[in-house]
Protein backbone atom coordinates (compact mmCIF):
# COMPACT_ATOMS: atom_id res chain seq x y z
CA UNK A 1 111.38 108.00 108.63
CA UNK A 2 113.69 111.03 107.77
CA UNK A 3 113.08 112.29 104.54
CA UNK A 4 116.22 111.46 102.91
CA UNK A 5 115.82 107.53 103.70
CA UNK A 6 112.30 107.63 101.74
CA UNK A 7 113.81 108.78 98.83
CA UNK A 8 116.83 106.45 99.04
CA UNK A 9 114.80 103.82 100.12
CA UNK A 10 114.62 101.55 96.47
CA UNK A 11 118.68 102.26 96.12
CA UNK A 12 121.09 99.30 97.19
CA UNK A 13 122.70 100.28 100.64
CA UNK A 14 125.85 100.79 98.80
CA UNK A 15 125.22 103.61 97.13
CA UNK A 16 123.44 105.39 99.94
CA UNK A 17 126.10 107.16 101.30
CA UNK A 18 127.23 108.88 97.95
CA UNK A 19 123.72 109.75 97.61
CA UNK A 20 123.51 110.85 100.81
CA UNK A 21 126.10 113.37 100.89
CA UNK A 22 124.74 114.24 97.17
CA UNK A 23 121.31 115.12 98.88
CA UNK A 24 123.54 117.01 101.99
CA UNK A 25 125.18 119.66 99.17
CA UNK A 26 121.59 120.66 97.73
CA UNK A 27 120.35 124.16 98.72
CA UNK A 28 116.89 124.08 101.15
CA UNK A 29 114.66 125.39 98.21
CA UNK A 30 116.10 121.88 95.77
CA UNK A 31 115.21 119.65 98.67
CA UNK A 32 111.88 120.60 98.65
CA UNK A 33 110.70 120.84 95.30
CA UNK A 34 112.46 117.17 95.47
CA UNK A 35 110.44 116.27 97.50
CA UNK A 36 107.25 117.82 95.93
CA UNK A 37 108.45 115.89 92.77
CA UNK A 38 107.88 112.46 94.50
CA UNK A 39 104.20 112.86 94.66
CA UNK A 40 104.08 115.00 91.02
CA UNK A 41 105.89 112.79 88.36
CA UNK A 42 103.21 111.30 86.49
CA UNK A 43 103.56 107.29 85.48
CA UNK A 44 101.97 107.31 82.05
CA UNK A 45 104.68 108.12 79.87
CA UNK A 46 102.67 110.76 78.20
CA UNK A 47 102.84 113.09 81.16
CA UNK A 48 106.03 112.18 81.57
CA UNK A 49 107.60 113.71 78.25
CA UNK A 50 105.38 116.63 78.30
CA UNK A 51 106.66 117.42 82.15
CA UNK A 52 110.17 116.55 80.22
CA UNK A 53 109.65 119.10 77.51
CA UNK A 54 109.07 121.67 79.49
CA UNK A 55 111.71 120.82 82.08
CA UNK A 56 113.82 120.91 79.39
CA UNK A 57 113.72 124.76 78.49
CA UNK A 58 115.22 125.51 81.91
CA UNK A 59 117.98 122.53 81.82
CA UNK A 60 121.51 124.16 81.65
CA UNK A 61 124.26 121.62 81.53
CA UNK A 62 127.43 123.91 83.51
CA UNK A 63 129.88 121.10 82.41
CA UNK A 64 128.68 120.80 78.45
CA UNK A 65 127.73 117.43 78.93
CA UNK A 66 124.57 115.99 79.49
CA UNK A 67 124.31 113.22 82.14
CA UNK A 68 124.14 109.48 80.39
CA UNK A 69 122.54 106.95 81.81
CA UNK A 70 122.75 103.47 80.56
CA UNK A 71 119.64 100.29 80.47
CA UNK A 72 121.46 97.08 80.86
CA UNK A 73 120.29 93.13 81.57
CA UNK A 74 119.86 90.26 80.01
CA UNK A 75 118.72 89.80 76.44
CA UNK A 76 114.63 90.07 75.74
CA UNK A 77 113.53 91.83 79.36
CA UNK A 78 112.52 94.70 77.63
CA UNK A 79 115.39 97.36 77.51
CA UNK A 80 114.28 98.30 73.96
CA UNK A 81 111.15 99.45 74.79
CA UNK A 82 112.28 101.46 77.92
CA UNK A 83 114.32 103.16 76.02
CA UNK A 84 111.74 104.08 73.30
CA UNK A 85 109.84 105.51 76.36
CA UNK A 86 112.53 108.04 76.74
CA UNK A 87 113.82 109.10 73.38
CA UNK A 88 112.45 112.06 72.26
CA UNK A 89 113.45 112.42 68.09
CA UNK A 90 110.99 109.27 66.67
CA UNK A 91 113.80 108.53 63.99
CA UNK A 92 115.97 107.22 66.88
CA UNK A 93 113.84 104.65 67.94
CA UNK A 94 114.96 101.15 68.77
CA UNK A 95 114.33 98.54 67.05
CA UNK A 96 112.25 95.42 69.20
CA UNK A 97 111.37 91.93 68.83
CA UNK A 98 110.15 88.96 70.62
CA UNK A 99 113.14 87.37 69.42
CA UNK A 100 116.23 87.51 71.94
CA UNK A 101 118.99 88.86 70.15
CA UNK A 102 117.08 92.13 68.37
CA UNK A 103 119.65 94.79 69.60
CA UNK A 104 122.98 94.24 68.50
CA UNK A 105 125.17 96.98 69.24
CA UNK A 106 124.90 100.19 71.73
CA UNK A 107 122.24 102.91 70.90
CA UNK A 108 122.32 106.27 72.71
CA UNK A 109 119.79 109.25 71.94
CA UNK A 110 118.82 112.22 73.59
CA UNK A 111 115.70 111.72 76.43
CA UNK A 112 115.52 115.12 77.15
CA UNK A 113 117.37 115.46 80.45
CA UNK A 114 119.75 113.13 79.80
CA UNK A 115 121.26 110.68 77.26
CA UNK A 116 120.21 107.15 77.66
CA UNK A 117 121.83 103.99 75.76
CA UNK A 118 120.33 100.85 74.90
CA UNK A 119 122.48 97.92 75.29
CA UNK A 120 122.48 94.56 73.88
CA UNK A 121 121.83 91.47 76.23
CA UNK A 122 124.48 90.77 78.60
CA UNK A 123 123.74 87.20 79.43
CA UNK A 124 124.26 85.50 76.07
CA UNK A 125 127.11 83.15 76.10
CA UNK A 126 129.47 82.35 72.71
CA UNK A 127 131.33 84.38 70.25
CA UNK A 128 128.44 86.99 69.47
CA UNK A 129 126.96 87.01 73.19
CA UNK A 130 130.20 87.95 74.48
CA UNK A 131 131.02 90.65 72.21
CA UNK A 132 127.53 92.07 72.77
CA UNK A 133 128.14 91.79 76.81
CA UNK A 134 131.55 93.28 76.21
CA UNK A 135 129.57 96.58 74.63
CA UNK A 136 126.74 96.53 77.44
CA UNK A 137 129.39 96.68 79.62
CA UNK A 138 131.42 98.88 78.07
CA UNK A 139 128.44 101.52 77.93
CA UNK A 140 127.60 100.83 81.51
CA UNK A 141 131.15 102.14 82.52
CA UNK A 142 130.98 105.04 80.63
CA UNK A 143 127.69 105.68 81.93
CA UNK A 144 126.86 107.76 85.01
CA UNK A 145 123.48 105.96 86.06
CA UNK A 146 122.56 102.18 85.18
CA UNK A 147 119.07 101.02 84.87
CA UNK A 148 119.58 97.33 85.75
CA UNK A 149 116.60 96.18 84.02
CA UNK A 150 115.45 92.04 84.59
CA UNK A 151 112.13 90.00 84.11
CA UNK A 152 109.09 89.33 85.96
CA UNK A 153 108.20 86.26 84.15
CA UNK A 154 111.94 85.01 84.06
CA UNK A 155 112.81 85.81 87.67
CA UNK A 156 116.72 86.07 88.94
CA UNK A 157 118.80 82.86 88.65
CA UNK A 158 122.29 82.21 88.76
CA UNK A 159 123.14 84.18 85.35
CA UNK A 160 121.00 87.40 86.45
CA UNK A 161 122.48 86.87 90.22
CA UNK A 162 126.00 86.94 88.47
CA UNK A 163 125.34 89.91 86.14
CA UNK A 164 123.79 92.31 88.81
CA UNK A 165 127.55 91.31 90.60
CA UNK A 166 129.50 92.17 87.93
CA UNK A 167 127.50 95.77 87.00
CA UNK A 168 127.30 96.56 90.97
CA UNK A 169 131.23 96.83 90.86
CA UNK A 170 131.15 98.69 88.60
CA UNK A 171 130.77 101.95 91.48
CA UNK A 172 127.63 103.91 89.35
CA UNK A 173 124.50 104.43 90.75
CA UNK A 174 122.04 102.28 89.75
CA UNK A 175 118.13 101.36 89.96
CA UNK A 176 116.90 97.54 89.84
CA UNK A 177 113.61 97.23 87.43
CA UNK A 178 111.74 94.29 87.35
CA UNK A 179 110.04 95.03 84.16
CA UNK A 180 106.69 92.86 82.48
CA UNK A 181 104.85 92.83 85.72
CA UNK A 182 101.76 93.64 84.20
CA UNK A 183 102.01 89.83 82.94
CA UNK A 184 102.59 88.20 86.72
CA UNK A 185 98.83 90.47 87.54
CA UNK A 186 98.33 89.18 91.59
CA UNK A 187 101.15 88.10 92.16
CA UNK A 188 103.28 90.73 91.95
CA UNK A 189 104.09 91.29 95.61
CA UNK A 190 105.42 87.66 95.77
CA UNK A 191 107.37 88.16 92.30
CA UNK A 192 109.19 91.72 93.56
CA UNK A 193 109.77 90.12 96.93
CA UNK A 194 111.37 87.03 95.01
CA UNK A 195 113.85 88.99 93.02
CA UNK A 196 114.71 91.04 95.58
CA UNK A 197 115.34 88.06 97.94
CA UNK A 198 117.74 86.55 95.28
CA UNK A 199 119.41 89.79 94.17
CA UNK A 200 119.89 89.95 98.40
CA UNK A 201 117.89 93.66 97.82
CA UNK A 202 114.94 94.40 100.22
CA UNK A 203 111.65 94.43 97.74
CA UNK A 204 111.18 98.41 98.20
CA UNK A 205 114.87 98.28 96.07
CA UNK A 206 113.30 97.12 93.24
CA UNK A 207 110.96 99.14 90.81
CA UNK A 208 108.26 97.27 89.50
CA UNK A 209 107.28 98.52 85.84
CA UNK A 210 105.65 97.74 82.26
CA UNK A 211 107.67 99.37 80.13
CA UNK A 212 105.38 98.63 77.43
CA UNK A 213 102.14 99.99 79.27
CA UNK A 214 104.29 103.06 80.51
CA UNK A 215 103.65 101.81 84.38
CA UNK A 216 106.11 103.85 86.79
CA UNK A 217 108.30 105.20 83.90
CA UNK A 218 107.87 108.62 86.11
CA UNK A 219 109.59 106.90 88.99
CA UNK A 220 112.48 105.91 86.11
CA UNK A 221 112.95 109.52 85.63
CA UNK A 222 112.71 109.98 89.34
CA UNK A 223 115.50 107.84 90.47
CA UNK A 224 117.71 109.57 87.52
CA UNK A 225 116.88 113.12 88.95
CA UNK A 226 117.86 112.21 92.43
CA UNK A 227 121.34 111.73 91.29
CA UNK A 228 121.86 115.42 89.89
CA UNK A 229 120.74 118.20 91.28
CA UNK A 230 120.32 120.12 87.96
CA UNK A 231 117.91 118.09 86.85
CA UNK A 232 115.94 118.05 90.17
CA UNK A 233 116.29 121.38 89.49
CA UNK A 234 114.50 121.64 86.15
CA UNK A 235 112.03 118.84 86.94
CA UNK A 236 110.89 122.15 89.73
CA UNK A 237 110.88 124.59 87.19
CA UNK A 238 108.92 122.87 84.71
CA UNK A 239 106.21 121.36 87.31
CA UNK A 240 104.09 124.86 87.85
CA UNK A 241 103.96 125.36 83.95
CA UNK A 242 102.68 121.13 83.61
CA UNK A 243 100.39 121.45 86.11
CA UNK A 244 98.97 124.74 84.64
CA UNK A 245 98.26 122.41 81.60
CA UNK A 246 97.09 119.60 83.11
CA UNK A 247 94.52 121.73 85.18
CA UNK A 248 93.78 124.00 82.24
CA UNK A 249 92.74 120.89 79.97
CA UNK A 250 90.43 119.44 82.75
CA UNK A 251 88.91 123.28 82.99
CA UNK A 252 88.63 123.30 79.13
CA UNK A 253 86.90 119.56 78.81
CA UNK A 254 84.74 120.13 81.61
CA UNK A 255 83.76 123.81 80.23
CA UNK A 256 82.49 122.34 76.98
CA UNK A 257 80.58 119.75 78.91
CA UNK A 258 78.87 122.33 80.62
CA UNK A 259 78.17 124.47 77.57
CA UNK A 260 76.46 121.23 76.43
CA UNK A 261 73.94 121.30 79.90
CA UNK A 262 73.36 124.92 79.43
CA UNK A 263 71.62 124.66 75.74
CA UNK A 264 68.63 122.77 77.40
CA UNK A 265 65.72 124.40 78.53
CA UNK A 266 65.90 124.29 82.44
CA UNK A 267 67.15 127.45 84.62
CA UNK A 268 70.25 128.86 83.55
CA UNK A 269 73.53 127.56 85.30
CA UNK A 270 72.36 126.76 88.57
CA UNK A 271 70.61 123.13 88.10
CA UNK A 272 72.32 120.13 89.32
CA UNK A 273 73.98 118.73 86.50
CA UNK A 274 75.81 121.69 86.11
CA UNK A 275 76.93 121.67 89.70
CA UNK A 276 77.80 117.64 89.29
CA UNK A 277 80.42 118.95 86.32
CA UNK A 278 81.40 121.76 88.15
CA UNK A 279 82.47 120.13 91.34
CA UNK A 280 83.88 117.07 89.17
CA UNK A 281 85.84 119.39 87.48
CA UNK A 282 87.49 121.17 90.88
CA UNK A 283 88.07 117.92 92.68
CA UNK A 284 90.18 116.89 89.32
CA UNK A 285 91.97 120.23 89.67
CA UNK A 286 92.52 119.57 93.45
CA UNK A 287 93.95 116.41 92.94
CA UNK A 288 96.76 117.96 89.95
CA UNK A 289 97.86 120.45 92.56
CA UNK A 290 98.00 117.57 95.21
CA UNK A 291 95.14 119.12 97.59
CA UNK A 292 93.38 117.33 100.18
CA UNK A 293 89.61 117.34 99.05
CA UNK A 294 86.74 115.26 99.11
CA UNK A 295 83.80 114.92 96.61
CA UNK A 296 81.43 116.69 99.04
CA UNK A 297 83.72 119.38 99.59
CA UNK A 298 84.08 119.99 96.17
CA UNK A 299 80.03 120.59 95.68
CA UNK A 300 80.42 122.96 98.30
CA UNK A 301 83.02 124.98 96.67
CA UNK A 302 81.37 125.18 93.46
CA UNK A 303 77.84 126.22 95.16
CA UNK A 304 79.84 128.80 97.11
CA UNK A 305 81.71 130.58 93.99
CA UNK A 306 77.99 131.78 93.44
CA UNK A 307 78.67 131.54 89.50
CA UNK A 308 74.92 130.12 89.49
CA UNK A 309 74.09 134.43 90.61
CA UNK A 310 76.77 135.15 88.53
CA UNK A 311 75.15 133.46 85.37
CA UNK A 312 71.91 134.61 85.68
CA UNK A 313 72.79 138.26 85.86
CA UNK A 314 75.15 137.79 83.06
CA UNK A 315 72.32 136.40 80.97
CA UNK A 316 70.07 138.77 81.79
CA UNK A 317 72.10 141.65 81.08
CA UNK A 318 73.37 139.89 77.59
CA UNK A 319 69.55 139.01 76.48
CA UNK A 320 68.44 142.64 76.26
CA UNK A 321 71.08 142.79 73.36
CA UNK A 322 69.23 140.50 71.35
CA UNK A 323 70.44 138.43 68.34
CA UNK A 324 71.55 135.80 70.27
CA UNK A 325 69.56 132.95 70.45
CA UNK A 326 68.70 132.16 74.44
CA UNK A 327 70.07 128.23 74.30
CA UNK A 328 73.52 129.38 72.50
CA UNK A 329 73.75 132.48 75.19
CA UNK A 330 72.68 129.97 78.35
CA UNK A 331 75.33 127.56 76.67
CA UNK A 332 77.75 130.26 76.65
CA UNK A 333 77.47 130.99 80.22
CA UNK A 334 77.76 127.54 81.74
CA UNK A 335 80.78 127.29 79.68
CA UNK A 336 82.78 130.65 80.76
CA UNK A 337 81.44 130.85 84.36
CA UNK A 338 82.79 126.46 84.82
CA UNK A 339 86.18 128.06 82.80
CA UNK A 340 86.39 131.01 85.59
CA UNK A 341 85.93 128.96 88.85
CA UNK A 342 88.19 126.50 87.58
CA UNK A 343 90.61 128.85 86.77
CA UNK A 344 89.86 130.46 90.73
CA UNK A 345 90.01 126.65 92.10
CA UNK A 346 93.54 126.24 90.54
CA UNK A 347 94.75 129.17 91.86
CA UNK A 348 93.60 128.39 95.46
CA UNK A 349 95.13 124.82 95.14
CA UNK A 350 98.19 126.12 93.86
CA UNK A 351 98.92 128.73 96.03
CA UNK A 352 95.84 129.84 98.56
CA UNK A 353 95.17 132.84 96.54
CA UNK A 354 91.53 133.48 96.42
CA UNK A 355 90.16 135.68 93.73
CA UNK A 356 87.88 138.97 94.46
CA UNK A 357 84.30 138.89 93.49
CA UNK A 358 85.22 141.63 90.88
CA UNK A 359 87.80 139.24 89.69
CA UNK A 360 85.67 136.19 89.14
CA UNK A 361 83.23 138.22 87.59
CA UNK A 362 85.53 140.08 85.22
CA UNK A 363 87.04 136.44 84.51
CA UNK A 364 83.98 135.47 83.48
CA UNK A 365 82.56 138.72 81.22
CA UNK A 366 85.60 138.08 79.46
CA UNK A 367 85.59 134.40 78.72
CA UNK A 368 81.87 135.46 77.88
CA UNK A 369 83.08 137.54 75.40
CA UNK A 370 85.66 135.31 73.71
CA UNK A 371 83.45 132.88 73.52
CA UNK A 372 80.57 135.00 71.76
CA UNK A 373 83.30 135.77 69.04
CA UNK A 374 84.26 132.66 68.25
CA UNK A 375 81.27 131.08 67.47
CA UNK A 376 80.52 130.26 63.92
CA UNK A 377 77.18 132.41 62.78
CA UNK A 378 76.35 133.78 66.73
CA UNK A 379 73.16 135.00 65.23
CA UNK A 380 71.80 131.66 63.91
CA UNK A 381 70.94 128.34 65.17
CA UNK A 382 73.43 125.77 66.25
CA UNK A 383 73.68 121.87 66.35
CA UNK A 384 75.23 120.20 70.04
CA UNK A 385 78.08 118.63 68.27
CA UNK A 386 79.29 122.12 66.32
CA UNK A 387 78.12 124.08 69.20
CA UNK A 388 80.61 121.62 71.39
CA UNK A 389 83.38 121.71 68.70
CA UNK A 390 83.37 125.56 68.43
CA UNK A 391 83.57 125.45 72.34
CA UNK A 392 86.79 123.16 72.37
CA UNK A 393 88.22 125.40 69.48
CA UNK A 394 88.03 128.39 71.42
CA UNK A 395 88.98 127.04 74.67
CA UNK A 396 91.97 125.07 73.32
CA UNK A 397 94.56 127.98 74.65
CA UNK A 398 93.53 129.63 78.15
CA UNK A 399 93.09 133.83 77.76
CA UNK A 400 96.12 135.92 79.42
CA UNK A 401 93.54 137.57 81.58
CA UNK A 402 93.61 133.76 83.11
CA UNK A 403 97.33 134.49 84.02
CA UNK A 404 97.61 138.26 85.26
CA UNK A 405 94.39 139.06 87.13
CA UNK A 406 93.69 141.98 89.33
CA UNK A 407 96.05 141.33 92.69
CA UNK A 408 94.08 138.84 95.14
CA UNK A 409 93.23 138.56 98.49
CA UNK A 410 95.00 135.76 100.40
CA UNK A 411 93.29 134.15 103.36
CA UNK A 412 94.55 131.16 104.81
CA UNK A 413 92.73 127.97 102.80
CA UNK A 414 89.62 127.51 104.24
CA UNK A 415 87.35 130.59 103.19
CA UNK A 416 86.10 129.99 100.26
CA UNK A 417 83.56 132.88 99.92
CA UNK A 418 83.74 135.47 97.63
């Protein structure tokens, strides 16, 4: 399947070709990170703001506007709460309700990347339903992107089949939810393939979410970006920075963990816990930077970094010092020498560069040495839980040595000696 079809693949056929020709105008470099975006938006609407926020540092608007994109669909299918996903100030929230009927008039705030608006029902019939369709409309033609949002549990009948009419006319392009489909459980294949049957969509045309749970609110985003190459183009430029976080906080948890091993009394880094955590830890970091790697692979990185050498020489050179107690110093060690090869793993993932022997080792002295200094009384005795909490403190923010290192060598991935 050419590329272009698989990312045009949930839009209706009639707004392929504008889409198309959109995709045609974007530079080689924008079609790629596009397509690196498909597999890196998160779903849980967590990773999705913090991916947001720091897309949104390099998100310059050339026509002073931002992009708005409007959620419209019958009363109670969950608009509300979609929209709360995206908002980003919490005093703009939208009100919700089991109750049909809870939004009453339009609501637009700022979701980072572009405004959204929450509309009122558009199915309700009398002298309040119509006015209320009247503004859902109204917001869905001033609106450069709808979000046609309807309900698993509900289904499409006549009213929903007439609606999605009247908004397709409208000429904007548009993404079919089917939202609540955490409720239908096993049957959600039939349930997509039903609405898309009556909608006359084909089911990979219509997004399955919860927008309550947060499931495939990335793939929201998604569908927006694909409509503006500005904000594909941000999206790019704040992925490296998101996955440097999301790799760092696996490197910091799994640190601590292994500061935790290395207090009791067996030989210093080198046992088989350690080596469980450690190649836990780079098969987590593998998987952020979307790297093909298996469990078993992953043990044989970690036993090939050597940081098991590494760690005893550092602890035998440290323990003629004295004044450190030997469970704090072992501790220590486990903890810097995990931080160091998962700081080397990320770097291979990310971009094959593989870090010197003098590199990892200079990584490691100095996470050593941070460490040392930030522990509450070095000289005394410690208890697991404060010796665990003064870890986490200390490895809440990675060093800068973690981020400008001595120049690498770069051998094709593969070669993962030091």
């Amino acid at each position: 399947m050419d590329p272009i079809d698989a990312f045009l693949k949930e839009f209706p056929p009639g707004g392929r070709d504008k889409l198309r020709q959109l995709w045609e105008t974007l530079p080689a470099p924008l079609k790629q990170d596009l397509e690196a975006l498909i597999k890196a938006i998160p779903s849980k609407p967590v990773l999705v703001r913090r991916l947001v926020d720091l897309s949104v540092r390099n998100f310059k608007i050339a026509s002073g506007r931002k992009k708005k994109v409007a959620i419209v669909g019958p009363a109670n299918v969950g608009k509300s709460t979609l929209y709360n996903q995206f908002i980003r100030a919490p005093g703009e929230r939208a009100a919700v309700g089991p109750l049909p009927g809870t939004t009453r008039d339009n609501q637009t705030a700022d979701a980072g990347l572009f405004a959204v608006v929450d509309t009122p029902g558009a199915d309700a019939v009398g002298d309040v339903g119509e006015r209320e369709k009247r503004l859902a409309l109204e917001a869905a033609r001033q609106s450069d992107f709808l979000i046609i949002m309807f309900d698993a549990i509900q289904g499409i009948k006549k009213t929903e089949q007439e609606l999605f009419a009247e908004l397709s006319e409208l000429d904007r392009p548009f993404l079919v939810l089917l939202n609540k489909i955490d409720l239908v459980k096993r049957a959600e294949r039939q349930v997509v393939e039903a609405a898309a049957a009556n909608l006359q969509l084909l089911p990979d045309q219509v997004l399955a979410i919860s927008a309550r749970e947060g499931k495939n609110v990335g793939q929201v985003v998604l569908a927006v970006a694909k409509t503006d190459p500005e904000i594909v183009a941000a999206l790019a430029a704040g992925l490296p920075e998101f996955r440097h976080q999301l790799a760092w906080t696996t490197i910091s948890g799994a640190s601590a963990t292994a500061g935790l091993i290395g207090m009791v009394p067996l030989p210093i880094v080198d046992f088989a816990p350690l080596i469980v955590v450690q190649s836990s830890m780079v098969l987590s970091i593998a998987r952020i930077y979307d790297y093909e790697i298996t469990l078993g692979r992953a043990k044989e990185i970690a036993v090939t970094f050597g940081v098991g050498f590494l760690g005893r020489t550092l602890f035998q050179q440290l323990s003629k010092l004295g004044g450190i107690p030997g469970d704090i110093l072992a501790g220590v060690i486990a903890a810097s020498t995990t931080a160091a090869m998962g700081i080397a793993a990320g770097r291979w993932f990310e971009s094959g560069e593989r870090l010197t022997g003098d590199a990892l080792r200079k990584l490691t002295s100095e996470f050593t040495d941070r460490l040392l200094k930030t522990l509450p009384r070095p000289g005394g005795r410690m208890k697991k839980a404060d010796f665990r909490k003064a870890l986490q403190n200390a490895l809440e923010e990675p060093p800068a040595s973690a981020v400008q290192l001595p120049p690498p060598s770069s051998p094709p991935p593969g070669d993962w000696q030091i």
